[in-house]
Protein backbone atom coordinates (compact mmCIF):
# COMPACT_ATOMS: atom_id res chain seq x y z
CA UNK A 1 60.77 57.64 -82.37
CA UNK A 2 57.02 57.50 -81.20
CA UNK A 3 55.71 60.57 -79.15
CA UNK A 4 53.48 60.92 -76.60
CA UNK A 5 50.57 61.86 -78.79
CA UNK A 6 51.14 58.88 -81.03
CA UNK A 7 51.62 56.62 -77.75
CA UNK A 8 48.24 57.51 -76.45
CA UNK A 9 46.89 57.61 -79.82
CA UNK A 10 47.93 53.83 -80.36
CA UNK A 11 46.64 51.79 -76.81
CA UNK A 12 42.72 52.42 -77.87
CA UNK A 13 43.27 51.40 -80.94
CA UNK A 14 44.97 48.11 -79.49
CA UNK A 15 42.70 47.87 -76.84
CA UNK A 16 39.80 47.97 -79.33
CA UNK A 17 41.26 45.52 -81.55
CA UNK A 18 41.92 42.52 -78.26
CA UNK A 19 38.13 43.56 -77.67
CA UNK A 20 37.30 42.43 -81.28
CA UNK A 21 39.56 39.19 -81.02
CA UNK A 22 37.88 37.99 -77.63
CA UNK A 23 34.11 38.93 -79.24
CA UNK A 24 34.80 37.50 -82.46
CA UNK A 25 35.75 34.59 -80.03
CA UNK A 26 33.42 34.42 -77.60
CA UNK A 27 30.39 34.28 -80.77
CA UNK A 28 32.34 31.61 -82.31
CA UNK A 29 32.33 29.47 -78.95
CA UNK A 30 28.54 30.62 -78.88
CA UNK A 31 27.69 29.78 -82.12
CA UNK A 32 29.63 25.91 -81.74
CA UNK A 33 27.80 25.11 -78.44
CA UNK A 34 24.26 26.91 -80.03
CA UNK A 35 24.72 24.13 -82.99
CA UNK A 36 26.21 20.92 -80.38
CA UNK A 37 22.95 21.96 -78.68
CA UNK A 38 20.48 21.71 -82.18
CA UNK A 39 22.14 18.74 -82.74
CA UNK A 40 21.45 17.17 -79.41
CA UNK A 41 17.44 18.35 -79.40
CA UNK A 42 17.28 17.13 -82.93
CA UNK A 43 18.64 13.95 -81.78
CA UNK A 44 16.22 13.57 -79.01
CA UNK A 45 13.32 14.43 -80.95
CA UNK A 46 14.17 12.25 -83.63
CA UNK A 47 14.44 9.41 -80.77
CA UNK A 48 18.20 9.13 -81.98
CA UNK A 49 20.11 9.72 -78.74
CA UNK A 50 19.41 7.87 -75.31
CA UNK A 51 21.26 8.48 -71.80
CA UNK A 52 21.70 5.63 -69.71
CA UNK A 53 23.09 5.84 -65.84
CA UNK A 54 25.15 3.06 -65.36
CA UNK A 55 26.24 2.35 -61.37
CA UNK A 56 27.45 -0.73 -59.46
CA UNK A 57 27.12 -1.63 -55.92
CA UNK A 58 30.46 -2.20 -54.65
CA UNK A 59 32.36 -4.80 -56.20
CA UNK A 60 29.85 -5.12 -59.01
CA UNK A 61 33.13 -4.77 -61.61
CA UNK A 62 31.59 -1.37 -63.40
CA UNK A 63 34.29 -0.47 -65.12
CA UNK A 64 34.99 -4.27 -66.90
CA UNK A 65 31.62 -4.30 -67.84
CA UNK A 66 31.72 -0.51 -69.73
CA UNK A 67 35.33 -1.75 -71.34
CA UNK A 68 33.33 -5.13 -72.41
CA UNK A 69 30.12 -3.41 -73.40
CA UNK A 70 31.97 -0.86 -75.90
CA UNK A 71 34.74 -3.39 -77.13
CA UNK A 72 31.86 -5.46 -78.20
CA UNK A 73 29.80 -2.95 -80.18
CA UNK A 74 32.84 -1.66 -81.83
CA UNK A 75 34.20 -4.42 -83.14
CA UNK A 76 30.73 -6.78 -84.43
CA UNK A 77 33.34 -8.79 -86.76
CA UNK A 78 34.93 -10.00 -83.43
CA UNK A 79 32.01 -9.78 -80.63
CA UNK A 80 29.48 -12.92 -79.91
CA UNK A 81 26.31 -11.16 -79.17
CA UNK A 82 23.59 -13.40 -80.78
CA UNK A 83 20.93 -12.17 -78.64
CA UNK A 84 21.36 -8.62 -80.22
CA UNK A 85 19.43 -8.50 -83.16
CA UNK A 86 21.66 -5.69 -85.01
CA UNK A 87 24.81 -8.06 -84.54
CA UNK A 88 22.23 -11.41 -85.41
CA UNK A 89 21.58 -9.63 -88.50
CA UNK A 90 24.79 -8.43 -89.50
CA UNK A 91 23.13 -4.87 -89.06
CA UNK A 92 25.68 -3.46 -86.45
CA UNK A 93 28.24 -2.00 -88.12
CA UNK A 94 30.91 -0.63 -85.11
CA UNK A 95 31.17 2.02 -82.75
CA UNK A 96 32.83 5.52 -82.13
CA UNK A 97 33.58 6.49 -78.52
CA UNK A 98 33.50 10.49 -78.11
CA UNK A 99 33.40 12.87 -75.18
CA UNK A 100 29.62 13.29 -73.84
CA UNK A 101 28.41 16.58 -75.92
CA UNK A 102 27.88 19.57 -73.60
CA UNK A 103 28.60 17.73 -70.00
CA UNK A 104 31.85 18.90 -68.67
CA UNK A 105 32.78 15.55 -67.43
CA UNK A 106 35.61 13.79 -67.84
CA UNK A 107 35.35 10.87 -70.61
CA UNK A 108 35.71 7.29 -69.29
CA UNK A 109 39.14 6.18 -69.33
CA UNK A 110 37.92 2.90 -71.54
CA UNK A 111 41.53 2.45 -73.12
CA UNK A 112 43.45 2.47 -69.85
CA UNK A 113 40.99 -0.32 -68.92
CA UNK A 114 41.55 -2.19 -72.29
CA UNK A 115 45.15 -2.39 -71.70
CA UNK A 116 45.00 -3.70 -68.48
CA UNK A 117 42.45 -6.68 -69.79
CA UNK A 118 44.79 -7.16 -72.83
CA UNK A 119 47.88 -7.13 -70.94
CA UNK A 120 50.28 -9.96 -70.34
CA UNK A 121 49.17 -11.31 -67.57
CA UNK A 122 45.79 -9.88 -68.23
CA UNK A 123 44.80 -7.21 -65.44
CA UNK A 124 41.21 -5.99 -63.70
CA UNK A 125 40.86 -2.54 -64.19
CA UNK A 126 40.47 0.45 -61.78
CA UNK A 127 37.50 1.01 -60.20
CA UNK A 128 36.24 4.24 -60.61
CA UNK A 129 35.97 6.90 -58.12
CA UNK A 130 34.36 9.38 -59.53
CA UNK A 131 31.63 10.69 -62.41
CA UNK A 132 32.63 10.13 -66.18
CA UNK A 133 30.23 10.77 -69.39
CA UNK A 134 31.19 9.39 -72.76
CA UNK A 135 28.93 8.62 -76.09
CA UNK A 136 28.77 5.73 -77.97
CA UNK A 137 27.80 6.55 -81.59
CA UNK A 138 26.26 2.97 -82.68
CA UNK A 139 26.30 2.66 -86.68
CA UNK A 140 23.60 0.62 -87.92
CA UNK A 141 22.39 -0.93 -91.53
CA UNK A 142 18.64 0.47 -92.14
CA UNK A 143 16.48 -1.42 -94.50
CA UNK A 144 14.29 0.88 -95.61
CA UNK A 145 10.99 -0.11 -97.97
CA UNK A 146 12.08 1.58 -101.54
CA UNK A 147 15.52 3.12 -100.88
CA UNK A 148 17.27 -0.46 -99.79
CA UNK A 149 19.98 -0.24 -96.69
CA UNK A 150 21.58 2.64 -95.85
CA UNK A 151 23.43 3.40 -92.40
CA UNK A 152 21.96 5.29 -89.38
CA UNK A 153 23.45 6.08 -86.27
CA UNK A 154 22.17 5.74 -82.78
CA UNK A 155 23.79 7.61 -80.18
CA UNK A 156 24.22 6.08 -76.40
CA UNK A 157 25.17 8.19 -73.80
CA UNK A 158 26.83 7.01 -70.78
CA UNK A 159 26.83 8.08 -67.81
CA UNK A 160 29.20 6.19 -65.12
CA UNK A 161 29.36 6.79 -61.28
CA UNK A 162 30.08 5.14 -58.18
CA UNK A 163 27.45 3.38 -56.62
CA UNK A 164 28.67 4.55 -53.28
CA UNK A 165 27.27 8.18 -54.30
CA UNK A 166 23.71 6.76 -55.34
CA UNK A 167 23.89 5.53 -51.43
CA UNK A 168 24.07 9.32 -50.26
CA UNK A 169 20.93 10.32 -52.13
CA UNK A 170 18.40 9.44 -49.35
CA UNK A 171 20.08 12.02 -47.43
CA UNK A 172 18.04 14.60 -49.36
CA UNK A 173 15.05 13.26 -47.74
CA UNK A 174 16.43 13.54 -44.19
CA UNK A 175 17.15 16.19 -42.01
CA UNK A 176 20.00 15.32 -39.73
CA UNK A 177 17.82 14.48 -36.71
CA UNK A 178 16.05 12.17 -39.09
CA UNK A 179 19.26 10.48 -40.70
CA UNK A 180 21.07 10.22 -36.62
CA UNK A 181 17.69 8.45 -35.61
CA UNK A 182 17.93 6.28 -39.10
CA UNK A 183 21.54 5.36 -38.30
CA UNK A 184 20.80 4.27 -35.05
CA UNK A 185 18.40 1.60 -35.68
CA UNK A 186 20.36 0.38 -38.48
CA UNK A 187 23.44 -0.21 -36.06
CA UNK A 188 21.18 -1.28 -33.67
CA UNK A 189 19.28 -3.75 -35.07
CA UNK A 190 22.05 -5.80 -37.09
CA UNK A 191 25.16 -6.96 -36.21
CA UNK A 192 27.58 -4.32 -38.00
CA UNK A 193 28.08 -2.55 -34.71
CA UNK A 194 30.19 -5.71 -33.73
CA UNK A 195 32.81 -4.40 -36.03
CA UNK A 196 33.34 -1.63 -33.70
CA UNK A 197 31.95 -2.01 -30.22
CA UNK A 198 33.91 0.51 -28.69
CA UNK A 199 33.42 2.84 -31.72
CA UNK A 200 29.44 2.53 -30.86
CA UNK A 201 29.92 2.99 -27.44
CA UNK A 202 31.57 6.66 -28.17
CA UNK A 203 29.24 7.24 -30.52
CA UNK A 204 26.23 6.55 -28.43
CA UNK A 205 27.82 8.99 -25.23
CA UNK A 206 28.55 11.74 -27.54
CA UNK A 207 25.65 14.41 -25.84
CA UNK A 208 23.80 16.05 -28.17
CA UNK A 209 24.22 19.26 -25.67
CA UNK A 210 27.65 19.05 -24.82
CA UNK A 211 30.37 21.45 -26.19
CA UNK A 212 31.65 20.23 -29.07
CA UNK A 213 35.57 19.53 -29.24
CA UNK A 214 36.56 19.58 -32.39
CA UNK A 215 39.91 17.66 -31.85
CA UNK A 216 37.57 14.71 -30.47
CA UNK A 217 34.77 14.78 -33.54
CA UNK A 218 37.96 14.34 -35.93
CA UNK A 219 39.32 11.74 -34.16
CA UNK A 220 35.72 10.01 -34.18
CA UNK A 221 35.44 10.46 -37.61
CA UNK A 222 38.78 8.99 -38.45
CA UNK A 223 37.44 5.99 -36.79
CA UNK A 224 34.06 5.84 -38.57
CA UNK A 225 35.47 6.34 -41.83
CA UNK A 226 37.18 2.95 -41.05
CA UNK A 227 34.09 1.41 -40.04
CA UNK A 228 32.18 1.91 -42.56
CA UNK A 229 35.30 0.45 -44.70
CA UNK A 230 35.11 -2.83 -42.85
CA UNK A 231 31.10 -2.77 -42.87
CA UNK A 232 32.36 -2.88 -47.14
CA UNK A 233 35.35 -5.09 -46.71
CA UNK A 234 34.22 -7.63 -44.04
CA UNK A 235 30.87 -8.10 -44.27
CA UNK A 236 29.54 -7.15 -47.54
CA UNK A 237 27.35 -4.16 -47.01
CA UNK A 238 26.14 -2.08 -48.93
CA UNK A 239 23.86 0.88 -47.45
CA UNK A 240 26.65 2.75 -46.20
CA UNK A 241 26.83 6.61 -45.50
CA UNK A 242 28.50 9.47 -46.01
CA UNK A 243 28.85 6.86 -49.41
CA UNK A 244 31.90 9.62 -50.42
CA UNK A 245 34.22 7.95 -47.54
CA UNK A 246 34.36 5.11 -48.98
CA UNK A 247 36.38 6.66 -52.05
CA UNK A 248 38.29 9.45 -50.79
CA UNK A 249 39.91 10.49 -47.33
CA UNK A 250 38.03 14.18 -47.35
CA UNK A 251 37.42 15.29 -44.00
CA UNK A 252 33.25 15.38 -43.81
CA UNK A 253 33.19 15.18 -40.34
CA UNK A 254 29.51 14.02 -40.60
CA UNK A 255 28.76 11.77 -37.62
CA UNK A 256 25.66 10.25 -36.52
CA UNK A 257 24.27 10.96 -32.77
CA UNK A 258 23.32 7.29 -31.68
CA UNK A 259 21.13 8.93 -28.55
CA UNK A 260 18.61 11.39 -29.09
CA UNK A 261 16.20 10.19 -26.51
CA UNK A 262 14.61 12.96 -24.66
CA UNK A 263 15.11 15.33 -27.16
CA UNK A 264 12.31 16.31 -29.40
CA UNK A 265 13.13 18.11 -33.08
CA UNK A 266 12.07 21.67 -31.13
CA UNK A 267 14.52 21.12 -28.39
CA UNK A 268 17.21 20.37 -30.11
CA UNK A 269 16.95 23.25 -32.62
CA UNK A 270 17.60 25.34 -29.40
CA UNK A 271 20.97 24.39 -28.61
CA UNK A 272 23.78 26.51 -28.65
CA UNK A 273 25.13 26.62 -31.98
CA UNK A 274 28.59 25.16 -30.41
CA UNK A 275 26.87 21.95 -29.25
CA UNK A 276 28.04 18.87 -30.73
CA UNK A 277 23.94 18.31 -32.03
CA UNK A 278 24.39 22.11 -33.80
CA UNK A 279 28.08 21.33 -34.92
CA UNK A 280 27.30 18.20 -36.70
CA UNK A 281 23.88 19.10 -37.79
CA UNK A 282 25.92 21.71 -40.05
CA UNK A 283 28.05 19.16 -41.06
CA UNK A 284 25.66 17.05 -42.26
CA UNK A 285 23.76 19.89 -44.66
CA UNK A 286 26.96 21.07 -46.25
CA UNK A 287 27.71 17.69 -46.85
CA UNK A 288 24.11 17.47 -48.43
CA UNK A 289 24.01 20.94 -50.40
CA UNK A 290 27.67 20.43 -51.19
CA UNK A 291 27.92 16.85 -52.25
CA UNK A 292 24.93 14.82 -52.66
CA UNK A 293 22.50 17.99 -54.36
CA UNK A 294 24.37 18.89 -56.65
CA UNK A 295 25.06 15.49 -58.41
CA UNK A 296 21.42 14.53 -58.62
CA UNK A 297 20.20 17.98 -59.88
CA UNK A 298 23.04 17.28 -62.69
CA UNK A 299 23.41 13.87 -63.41
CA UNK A 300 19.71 12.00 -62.74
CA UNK A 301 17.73 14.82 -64.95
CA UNK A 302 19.18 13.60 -67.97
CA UNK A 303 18.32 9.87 -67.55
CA UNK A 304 16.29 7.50 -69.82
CA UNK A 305 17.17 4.34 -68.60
CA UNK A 306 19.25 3.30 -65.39
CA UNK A 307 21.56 0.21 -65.45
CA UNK A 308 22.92 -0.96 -61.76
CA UNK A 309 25.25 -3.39 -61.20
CA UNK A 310 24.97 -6.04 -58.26
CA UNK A 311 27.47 -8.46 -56.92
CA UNK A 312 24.81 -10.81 -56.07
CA UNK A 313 27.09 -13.57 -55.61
CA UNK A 314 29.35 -12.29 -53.05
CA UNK A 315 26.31 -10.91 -51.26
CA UNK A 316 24.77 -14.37 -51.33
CA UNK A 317 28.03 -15.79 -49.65
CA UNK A 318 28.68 -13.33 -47.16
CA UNK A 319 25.14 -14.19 -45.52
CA UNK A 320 21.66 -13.25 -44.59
CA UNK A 321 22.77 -9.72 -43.02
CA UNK A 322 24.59 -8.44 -46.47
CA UNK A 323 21.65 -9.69 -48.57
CA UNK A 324 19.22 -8.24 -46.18
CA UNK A 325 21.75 -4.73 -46.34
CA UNK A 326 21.24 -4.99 -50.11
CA UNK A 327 17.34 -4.90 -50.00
CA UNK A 328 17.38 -2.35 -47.65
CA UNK A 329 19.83 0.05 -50.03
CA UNK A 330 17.41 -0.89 -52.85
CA UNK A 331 14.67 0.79 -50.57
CA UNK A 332 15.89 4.08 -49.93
CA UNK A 333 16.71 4.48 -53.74
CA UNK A 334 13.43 3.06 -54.82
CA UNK A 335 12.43 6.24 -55.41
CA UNK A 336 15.01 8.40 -56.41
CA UNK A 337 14.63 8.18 -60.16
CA UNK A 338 12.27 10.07 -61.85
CA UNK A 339 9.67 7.37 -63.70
CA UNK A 340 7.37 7.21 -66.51
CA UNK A 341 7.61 7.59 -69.99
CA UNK A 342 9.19 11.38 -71.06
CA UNK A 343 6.58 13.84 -73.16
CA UNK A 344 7.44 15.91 -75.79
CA UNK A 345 9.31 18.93 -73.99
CA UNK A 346 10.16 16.88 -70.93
CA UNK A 347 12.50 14.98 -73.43
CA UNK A 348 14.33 17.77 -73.86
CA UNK A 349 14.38 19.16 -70.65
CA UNK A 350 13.12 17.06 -67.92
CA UNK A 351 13.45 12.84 -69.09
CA UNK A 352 12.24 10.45 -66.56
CA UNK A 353 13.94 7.50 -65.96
CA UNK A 354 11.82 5.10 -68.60
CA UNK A 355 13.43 1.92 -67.83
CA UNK A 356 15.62 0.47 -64.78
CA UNK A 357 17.86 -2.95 -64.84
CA UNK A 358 19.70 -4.65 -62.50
CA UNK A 359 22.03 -6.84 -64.07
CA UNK A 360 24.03 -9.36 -61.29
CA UNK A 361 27.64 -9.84 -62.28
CA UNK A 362 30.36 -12.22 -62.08
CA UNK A 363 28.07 -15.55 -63.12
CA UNK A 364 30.91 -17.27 -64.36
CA UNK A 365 32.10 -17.73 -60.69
CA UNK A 366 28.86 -20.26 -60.50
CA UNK A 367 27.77 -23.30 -63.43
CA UNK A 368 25.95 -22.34 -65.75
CA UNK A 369 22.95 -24.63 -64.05
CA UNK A 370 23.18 -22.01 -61.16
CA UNK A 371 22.85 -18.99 -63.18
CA UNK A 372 19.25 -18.83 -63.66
CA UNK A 373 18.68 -19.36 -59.94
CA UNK A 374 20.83 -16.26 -59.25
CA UNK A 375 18.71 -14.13 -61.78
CA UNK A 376 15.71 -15.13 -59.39
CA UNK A 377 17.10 -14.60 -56.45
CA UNK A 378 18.17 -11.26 -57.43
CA UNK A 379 14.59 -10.65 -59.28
CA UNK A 380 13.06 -11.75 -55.33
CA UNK A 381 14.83 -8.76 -53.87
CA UNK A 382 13.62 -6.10 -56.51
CA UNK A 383 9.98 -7.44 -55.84
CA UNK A 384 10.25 -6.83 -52.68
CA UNK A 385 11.40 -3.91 -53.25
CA UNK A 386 10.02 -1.86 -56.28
CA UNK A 387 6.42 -2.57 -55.82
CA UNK A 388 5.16 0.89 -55.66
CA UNK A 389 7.72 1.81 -58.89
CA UNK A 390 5.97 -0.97 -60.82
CA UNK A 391 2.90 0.84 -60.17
CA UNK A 392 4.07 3.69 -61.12
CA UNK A 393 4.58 2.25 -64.85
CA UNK A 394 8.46 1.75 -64.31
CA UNK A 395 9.52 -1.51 -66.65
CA UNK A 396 12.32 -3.45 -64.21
CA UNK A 397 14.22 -6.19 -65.67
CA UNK A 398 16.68 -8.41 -63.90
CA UNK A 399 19.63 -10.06 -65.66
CA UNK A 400 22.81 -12.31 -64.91
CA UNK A 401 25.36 -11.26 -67.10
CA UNK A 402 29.38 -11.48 -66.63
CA UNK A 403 30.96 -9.05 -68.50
CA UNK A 404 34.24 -10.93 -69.40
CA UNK A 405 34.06 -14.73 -68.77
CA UNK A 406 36.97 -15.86 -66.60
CA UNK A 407 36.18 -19.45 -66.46
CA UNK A 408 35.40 -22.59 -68.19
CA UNK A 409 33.26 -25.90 -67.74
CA UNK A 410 34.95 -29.48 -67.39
CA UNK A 411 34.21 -32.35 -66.17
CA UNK A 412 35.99 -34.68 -63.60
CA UNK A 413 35.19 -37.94 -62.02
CA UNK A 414 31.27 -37.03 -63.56
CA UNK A 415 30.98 -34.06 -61.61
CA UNK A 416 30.50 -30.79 -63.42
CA UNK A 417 33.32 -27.92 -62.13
CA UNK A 418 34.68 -24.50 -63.00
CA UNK A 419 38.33 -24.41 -64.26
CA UNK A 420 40.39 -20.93 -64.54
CA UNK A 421 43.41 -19.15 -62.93
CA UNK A 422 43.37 -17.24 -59.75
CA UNK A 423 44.47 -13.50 -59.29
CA UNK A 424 48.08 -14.50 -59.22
CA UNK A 425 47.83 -16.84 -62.04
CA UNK A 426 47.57 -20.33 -60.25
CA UNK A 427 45.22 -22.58 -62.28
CA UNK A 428 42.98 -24.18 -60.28
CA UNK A 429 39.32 -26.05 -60.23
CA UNK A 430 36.64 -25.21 -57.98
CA UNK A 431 32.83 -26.56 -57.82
CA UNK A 432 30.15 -23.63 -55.99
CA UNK A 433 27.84 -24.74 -53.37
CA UNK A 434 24.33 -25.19 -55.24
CA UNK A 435 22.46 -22.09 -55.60
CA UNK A 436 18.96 -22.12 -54.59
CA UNK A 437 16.44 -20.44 -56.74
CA UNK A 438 14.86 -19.41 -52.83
CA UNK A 439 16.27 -17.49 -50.26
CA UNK A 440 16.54 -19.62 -47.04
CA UNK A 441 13.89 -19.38 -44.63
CA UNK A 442 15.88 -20.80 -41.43
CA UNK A 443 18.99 -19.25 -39.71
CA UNK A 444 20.60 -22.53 -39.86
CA UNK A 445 20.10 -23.04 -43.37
CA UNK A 446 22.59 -20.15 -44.31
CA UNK A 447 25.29 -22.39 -42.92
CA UNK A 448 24.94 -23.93 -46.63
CA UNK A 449 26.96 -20.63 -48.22
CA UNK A 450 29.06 -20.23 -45.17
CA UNK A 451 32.76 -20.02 -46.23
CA UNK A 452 31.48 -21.09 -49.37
CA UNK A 453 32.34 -18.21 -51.57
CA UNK A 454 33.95 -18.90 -55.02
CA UNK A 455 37.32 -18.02 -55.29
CA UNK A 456 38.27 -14.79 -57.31
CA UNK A 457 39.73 -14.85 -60.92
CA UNK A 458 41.72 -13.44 -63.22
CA UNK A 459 40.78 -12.51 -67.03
CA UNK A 460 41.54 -15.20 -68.73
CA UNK A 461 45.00 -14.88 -71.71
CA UNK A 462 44.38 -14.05 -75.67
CA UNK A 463 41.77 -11.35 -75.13
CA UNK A 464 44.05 -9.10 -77.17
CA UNK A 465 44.81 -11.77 -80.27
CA UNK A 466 40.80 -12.51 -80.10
CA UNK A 467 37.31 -11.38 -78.83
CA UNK A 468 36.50 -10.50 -75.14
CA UNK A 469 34.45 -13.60 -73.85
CA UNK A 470 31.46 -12.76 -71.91
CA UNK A 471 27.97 -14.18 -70.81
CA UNK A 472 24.83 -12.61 -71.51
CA UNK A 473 26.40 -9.49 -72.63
CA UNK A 474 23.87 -9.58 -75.38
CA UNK A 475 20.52 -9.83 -73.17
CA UNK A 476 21.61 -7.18 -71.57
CA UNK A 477 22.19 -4.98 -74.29
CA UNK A 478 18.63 -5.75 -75.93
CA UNK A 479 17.61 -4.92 -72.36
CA UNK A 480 19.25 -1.70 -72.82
CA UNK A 481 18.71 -0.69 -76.95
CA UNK A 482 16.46 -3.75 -78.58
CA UNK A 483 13.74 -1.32 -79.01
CA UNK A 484 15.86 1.50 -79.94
CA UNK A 485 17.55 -0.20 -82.84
């Protein structure tokens, strides 16, 4: 039987010995993410490793083109990718996919998406809804001068997030007097605010000064949520904000004041703190130093290169307001990547964005005599656009790429047409109103797209037997790597 002297005598010991365990453990942990961490400046240094952003204006079909883009680098005896030089060469040897070393995200679900291409009948994936990291380690065949070939391994880090978030990060440039004042003209000077007249019309008599009612604001921005779905849905857009309510049903009650007239910034930083102006105002920066901060301060810093998606051809369809929507979201992010070519220690630390691509999707909705067309139309916009960044020493590329190939060619009655199956599996044949290589200059001539759109379609069968068909998969990757391998 143990006595009190040997009870108390026993616990320190004990105690001591769980202190050991957890310090043996915690230096163990220490010493694993001290060496992940050698391995990872090593790898920069040695120009071994390279992070690439990869986003997608809505619709763009992200997450088919990440399945695609690692089914064909792991697999080179099955993937088509003569414009890569590794896989030209028979240098590209396959692919690992791992968890992103040291990031804390989750890893992109690329074998849920797999299955769903592969199934039977073959299946989109989910769009994602939030960030995801994974790495790609790319084996590769090095010739060298006296040793002959011997393997080397390029890592590619990817990092995937919805392009509704990169909409948010002009916020960070905008106080909320700014932003209400930014809003306005938007709604004001297209048509979007026909979507919701009466939504407008509340928006635009909610007084700055008046009490706020909390029960009312929700309601209001229950409503706006669902307008700025439809802006999405109906007509295309794509500079939409809060960009978060377009994937989740949090309750941001962030608002914009359509009527600030007579109010200067100094005026309305004296109202009462329970005025709607004061209410929302605080809204609007927790939403900011909550949300939007915090994803560029951890995601953007570790960027080489930037890939974003575009749906450029149901932009094109939907008219001259959802193209002009997308130039204007290129704007505000114009200059939200860091540019330039990284130093030394800013490698490590600090890379700038090096490179940035756009890449529009889904060109095997259009012939293959349309697709170059679409590259320059899309190529118009970023000029436009990315003038100053190009100044800056920013390389922008532009690309027409779709990441699995849905359709075929065939001729009928000596007229060139697209043949494939719809999304619920009905094969049909379809020709696409000609794509001009120039944007039209004349209201009337937009009538020429007008309920033109290409239908949508499914993945095609015998994707799981076979390779993943694709177009321009290639280009883009030498776009991406063809220096780095």
């Amino acid at each position: 039987m143990t006595g009190p002297g040997q009870e108390s005598s026993e616990r320190p010991s004990g105690s001591r010995g769980e202190r050991s365990r957890r310090l043996k453990e915690k230096l163990r942990h220490w010493g694993r993410g001290a060496q992940e961490k050698s391995h990872w400046v090593a790898e920069r240094l040695m120009d071994r490793r390279i992070c690439v952003g990869v986003t997608g204006l809505s619709g763009a079909g992200k997450s088919t083109l990440l399945t695609s883009l690692i089914y064909q680098l792991s697999h080179p005896q099955k993937a088509q990718l003569p414009g890569f030089a590794p896989a030209l060469n028979g240098d590209l040897l396959g692919a690992e996919l791992k968890p992103a070393l040291d990031s804390g995200l989750p890893v992109f679900d690329y074998e849920s998406c797999l299955s769903a291409l592969m199934s039977h009948p073959p299946k989109w994936p989910q769009g994602t809804r939030d960030v995801s990291a994974m790495e790609l380690h790319i084996h590769l065949r090095r010739h060298g001068r006296f040793r002959g070939s011997s393997p080397k391994t390029l890592i590619l880090e990817l990092r995937d997030y919805p392009g509704e978030w990169l909409m948010d990060l002009p916020m960070l440039r905008m106080d909320y007097r700014e932003w209400c004042r930014h809003q306005a003209h938007i709604i004001e000077s297209d048509t979007r605010a026909g979507l919701a007249p009466e939504l407008v019309t509340r928006l635009a008599a909610l007084s700055p000064q008046a009490e706020a009612n909390g029960s009312e604001l929700a309601r209001l921005w229950n409503d706006y949520r669902g307008f700025l779905l439809d802006c999405r849905r109906e007509r295309k857009l794509s500079y939409l904000q809060p960009g978060r309510a377009l994937l989740d049903e949090e309750d941001y009650s962030l608002l914009p004041l359509l009527d600030l007239r007579g109010f200067n910034a100094g005026e309305l930083e004296q109202l009462p703190e329970t005025s709607n102006y004061q209410v929302l105002r605080r809204h609007y920066e927790a939403y900011v130093q909550g949300q939007v901060a915090p994803f560029l301060e951890s995601h953007f810093k570790h960027l080489d290169r930037q890939l974003v998606l575009v749906d450029m051809i149901g932009t094109l369809f939907a008219g001259e307001q959802a193209l002009d929507d997308m130039r204007l979201a290129f704007t505000h992010i114009a200059d939200t990547f860091r540019y330039g070519e990284s130093g030394l220690l800013s490698k490590l630390w600090r890379p700038k964005v090096n490179r940035l691509l756009f890449a529009a999707t889904k060109v095997d909705q259009v012939l293959a005599a349309d697709h170059d067309a679409l590259r320059q139309l899309l190529g118009q916009q970023l000029q436009q656009t990315f003038t100053g960044a190009r100044h800056r020493g920013l390389p922008i590329f532009s690309e027409a790429i779709a990441a699995v190939r849905c359709s075929r060619e065939d001729q009928r009655n000596g007229r060139r047409m697209l043949v494939g199956h719809d999304l619920e599996g009905r094969y049909l044949g379809f020709e696409n109103a000609e794509i001009s290589s120039h944007l039209p200059r004349e209201e009337r001539d937009w009538s020429h797209y007008t309920g033109a759109a290409p239908p949508q379609l499914r993945p095609p069968q015998g994707m799981d037997s076979g390779s993943i068909p694709h177009i321009r998969v290639d280009a883009l990757l030498n776009l991406l790597l063809g220096d780095k391998v």
